[in-house]
N, C-alpha and C. Protein backbone atom coordinates (compact mmCIF):
# COMPACT_ATOMS: atom_id res chain seq x y z
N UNK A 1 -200.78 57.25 -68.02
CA UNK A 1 -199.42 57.47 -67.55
C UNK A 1 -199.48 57.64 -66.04
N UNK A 2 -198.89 56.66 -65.39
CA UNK A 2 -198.73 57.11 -63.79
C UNK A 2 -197.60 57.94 -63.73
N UNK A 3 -198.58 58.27 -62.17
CA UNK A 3 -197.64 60.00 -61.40
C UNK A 3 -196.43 59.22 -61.53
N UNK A 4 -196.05 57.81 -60.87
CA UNK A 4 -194.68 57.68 -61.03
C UNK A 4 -193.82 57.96 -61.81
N UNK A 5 -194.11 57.19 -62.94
CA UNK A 5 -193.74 57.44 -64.09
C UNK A 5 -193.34 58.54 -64.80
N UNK A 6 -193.95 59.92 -64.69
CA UNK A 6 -194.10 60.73 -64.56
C UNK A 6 -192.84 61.50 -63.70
N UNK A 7 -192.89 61.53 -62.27
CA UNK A 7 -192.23 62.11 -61.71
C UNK A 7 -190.22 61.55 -61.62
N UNK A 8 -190.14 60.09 -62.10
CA UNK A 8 -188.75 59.47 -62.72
C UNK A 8 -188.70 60.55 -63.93
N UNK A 9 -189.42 60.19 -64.89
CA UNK A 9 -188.91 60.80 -66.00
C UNK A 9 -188.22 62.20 -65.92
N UNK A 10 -189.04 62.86 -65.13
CA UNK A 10 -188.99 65.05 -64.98
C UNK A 10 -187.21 64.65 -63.91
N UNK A 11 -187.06 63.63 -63.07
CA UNK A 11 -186.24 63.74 -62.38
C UNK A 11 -184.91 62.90 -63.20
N UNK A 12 -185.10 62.52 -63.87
CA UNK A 12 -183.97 62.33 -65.23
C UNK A 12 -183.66 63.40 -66.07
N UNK A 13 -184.78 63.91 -66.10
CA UNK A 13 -184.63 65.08 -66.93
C UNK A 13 -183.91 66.04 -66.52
N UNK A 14 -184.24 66.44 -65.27
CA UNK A 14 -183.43 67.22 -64.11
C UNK A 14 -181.66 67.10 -64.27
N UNK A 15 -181.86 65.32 -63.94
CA UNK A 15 -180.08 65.19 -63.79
C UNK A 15 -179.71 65.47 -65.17
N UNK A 16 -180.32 65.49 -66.25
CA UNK A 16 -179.37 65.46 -68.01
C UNK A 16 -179.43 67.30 -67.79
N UNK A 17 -180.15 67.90 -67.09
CA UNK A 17 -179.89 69.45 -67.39
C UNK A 17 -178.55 70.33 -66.16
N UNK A 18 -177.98 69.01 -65.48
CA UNK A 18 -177.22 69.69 -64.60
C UNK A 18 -176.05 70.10 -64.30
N UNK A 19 -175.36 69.63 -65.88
CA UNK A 19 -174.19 70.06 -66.22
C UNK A 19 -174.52 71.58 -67.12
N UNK A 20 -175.13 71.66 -68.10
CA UNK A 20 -175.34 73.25 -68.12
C UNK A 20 -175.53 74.23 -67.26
N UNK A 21 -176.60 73.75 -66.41
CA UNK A 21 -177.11 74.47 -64.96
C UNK A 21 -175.86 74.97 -64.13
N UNK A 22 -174.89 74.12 -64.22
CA UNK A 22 -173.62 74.03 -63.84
C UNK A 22 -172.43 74.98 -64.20
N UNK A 23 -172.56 75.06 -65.75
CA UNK A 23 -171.90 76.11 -66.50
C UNK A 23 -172.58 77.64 -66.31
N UNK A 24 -174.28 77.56 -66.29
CA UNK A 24 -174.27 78.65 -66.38
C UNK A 24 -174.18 79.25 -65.01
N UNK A 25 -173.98 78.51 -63.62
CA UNK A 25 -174.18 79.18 -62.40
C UNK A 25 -172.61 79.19 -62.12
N UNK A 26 -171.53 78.42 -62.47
CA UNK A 26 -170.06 78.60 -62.27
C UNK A 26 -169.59 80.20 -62.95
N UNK A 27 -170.11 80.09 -64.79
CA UNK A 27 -170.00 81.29 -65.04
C UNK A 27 -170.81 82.62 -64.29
N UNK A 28 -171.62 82.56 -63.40
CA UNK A 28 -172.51 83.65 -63.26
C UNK A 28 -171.52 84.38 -62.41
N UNK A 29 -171.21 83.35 -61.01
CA UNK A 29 -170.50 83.46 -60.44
C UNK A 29 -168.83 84.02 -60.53
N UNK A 30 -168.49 83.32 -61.96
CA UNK A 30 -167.41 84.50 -61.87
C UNK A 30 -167.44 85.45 -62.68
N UNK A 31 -168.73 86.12 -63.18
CA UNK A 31 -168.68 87.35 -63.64
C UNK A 31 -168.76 88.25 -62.59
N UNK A 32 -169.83 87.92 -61.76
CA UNK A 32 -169.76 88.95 -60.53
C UNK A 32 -168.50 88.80 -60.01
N UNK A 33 -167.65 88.16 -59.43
CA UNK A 33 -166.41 88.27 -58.84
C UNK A 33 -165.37 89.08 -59.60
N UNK A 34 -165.94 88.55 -61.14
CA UNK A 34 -164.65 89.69 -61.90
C UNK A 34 -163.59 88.93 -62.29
N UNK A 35 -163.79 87.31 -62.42
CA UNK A 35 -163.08 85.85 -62.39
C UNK A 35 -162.82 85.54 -63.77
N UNK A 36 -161.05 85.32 -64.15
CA UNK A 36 -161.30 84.87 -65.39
C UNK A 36 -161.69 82.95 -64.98
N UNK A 37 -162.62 82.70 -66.23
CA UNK A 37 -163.26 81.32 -66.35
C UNK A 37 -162.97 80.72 -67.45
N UNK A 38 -162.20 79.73 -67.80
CA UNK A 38 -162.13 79.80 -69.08
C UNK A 38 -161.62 77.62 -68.60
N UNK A 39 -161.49 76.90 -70.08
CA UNK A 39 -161.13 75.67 -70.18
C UNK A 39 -159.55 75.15 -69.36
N UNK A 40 -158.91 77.02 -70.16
CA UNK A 40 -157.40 76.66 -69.68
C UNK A 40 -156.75 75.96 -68.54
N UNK A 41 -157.73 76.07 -67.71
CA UNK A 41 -156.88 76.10 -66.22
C UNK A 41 -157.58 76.70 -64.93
N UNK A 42 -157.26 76.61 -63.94
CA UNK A 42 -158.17 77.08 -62.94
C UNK A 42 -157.50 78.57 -62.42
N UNK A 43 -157.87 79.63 -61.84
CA UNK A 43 -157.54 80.83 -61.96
C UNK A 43 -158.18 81.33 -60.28
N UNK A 44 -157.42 81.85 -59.47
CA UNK A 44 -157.42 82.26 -58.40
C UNK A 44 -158.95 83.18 -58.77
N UNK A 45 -160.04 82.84 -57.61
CA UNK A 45 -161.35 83.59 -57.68
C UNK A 45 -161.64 84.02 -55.95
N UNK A 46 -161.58 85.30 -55.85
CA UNK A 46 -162.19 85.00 -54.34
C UNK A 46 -163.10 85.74 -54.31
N UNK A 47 -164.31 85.25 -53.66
CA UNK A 47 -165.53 85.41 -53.39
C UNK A 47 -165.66 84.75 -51.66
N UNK A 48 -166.16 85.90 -51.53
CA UNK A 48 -166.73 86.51 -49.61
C UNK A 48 -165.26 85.80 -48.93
N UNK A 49 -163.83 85.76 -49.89
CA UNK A 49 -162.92 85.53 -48.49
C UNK A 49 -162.42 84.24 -48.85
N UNK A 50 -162.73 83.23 -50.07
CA UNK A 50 -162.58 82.13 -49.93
C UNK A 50 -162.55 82.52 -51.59
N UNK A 51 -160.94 81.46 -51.63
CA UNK A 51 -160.90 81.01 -53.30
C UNK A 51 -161.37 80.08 -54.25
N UNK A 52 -162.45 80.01 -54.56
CA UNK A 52 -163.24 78.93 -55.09
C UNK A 52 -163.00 78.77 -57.31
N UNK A 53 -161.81 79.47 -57.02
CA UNK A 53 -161.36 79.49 -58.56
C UNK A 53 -161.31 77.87 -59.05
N UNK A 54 -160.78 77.06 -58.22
CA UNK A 54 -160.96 75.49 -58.78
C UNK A 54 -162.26 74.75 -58.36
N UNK A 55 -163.31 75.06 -58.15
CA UNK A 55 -163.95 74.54 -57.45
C UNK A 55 -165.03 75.04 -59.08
N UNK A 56 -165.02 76.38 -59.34
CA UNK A 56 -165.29 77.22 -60.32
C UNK A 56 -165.07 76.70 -61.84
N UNK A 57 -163.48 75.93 -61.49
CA UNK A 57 -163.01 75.88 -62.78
C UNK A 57 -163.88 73.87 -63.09
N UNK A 58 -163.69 73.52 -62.17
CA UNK A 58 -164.11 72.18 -62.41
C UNK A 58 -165.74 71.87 -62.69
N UNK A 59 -166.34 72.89 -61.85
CA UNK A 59 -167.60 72.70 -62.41
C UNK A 59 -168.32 73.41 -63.89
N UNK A 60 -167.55 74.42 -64.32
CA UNK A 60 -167.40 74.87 -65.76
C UNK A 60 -166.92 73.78 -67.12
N UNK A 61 -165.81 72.83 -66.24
CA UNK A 61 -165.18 72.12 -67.37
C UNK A 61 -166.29 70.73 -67.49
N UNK A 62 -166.90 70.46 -66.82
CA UNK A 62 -167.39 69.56 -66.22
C UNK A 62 -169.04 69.62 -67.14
N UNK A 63 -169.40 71.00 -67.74
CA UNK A 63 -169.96 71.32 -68.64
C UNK A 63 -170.27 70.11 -70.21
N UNK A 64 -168.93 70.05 -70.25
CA UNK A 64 -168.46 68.92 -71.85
C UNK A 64 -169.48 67.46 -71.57
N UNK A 65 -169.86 67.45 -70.59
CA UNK A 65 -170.79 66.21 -69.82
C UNK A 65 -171.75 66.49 -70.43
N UNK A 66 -172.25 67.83 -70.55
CA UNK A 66 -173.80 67.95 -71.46
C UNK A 66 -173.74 67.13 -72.92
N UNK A 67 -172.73 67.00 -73.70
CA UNK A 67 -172.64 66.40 -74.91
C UNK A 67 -173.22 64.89 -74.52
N UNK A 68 -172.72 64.16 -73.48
CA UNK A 68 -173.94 63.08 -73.27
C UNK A 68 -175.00 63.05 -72.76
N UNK A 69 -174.94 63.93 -72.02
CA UNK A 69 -176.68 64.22 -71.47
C UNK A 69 -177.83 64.59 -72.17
N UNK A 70 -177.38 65.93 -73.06
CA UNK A 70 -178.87 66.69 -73.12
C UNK A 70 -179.52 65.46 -74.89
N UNK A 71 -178.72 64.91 -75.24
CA UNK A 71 -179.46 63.40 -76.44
C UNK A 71 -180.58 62.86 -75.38
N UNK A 72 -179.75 62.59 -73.89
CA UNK A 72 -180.77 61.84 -73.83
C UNK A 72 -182.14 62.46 -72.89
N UNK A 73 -181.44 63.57 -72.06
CA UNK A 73 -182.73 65.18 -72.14
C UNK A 73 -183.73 65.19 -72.70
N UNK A 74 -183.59 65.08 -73.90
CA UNK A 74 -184.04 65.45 -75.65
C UNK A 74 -185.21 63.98 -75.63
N UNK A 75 -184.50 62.88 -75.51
CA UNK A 75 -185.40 61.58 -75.68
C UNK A 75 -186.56 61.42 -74.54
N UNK A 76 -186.05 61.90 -73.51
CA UNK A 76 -187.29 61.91 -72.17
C UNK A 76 -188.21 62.83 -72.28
N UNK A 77 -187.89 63.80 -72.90
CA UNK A 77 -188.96 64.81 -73.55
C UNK A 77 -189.66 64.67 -74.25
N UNK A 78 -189.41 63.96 -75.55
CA UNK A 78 -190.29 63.12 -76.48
C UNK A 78 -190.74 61.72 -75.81
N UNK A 79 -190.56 61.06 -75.07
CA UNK A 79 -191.48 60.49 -73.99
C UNK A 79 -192.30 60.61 -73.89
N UNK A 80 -191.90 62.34 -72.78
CA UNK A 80 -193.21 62.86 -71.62
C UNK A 80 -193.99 63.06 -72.57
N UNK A 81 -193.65 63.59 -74.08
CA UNK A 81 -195.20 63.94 -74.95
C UNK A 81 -195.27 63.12 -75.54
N UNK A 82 -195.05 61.87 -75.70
CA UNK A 82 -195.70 60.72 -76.08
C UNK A 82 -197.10 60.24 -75.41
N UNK A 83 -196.43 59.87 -74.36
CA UNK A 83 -197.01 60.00 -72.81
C UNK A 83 -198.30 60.67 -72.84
N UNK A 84 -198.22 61.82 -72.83
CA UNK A 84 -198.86 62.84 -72.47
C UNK A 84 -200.06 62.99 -73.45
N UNK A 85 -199.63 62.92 -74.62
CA UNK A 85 -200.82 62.49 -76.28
C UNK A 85 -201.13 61.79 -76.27
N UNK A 86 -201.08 60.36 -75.52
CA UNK A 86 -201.75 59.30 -75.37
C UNK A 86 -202.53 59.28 -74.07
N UNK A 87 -202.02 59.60 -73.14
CA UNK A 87 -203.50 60.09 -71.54
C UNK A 87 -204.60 60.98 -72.51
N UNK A 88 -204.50 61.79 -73.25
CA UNK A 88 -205.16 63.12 -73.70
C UNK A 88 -206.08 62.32 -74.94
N UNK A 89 -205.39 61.34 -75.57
CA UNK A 89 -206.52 61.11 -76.27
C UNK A 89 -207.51 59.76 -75.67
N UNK A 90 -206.87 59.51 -74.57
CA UNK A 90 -207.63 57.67 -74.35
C UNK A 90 -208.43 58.36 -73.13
N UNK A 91 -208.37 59.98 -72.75
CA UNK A 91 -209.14 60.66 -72.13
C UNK A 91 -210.34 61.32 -72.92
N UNK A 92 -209.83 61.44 -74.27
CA UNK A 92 -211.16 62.03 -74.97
C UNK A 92 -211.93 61.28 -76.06
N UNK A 93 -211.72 60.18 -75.96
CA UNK A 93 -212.36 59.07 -76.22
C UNK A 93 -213.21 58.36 -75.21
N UNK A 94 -212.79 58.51 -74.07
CA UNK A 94 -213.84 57.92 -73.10
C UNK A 94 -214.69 59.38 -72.67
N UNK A 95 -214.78 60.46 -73.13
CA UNK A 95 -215.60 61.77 -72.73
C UNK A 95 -215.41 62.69 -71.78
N UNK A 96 -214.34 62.16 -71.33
CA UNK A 96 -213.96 62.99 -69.44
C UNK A 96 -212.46 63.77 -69.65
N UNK A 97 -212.77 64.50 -70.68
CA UNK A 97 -211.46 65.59 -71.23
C UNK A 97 -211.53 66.80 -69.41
N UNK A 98 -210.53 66.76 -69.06
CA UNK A 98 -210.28 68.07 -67.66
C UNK A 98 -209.39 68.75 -68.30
């Protein structure tokens, strides 16, 4: 398995995890503020001075994106250990297991 190969895959993987990443740092954010967050609608949030309630609300809703992503998350993962069980054994067949 080349590094390339390798480093596409983890960076696909990356983009299918960045709509959760998304949900859970929009929600983090308005718990500390004290923000309602919810599907309904976008909701006045201010944090350090600036209302980022839609900014909040869009990247929360924006969440529903994981329903196509993390299938294919899921498939690059079973890849990388495809991948990965096949370097490991065509490594310990030739004797030079690291």
């Amino acid at each position: 398995m080349s590094r390339a190969l390798t480093l596409i895959l983890l960076g696909a993987l990356l983009i299918c995890l960045l709509p959760v990443a998304g949900v859970l740092v929009s929600t983090a954010i308005a718990e500390l503020a004290g923000c309602r967050l919810d599907e309904a609608g976008s909701y006045p949030c201010l944090v350090l001075g600036h209302d980022l309630g839609g900014l909040l609300s869009t990247v929360f809703v924006s969440g529903w994106f994981a329903l196509l992503t993390l299938p294919f998350a899921g498939l690059i993962v079973m890849v990388l250990g495809a991948l990965w069980l096949v370097r490991l054994i065509r490594r310990r067949q030739s004797g030079s297991v690291r």
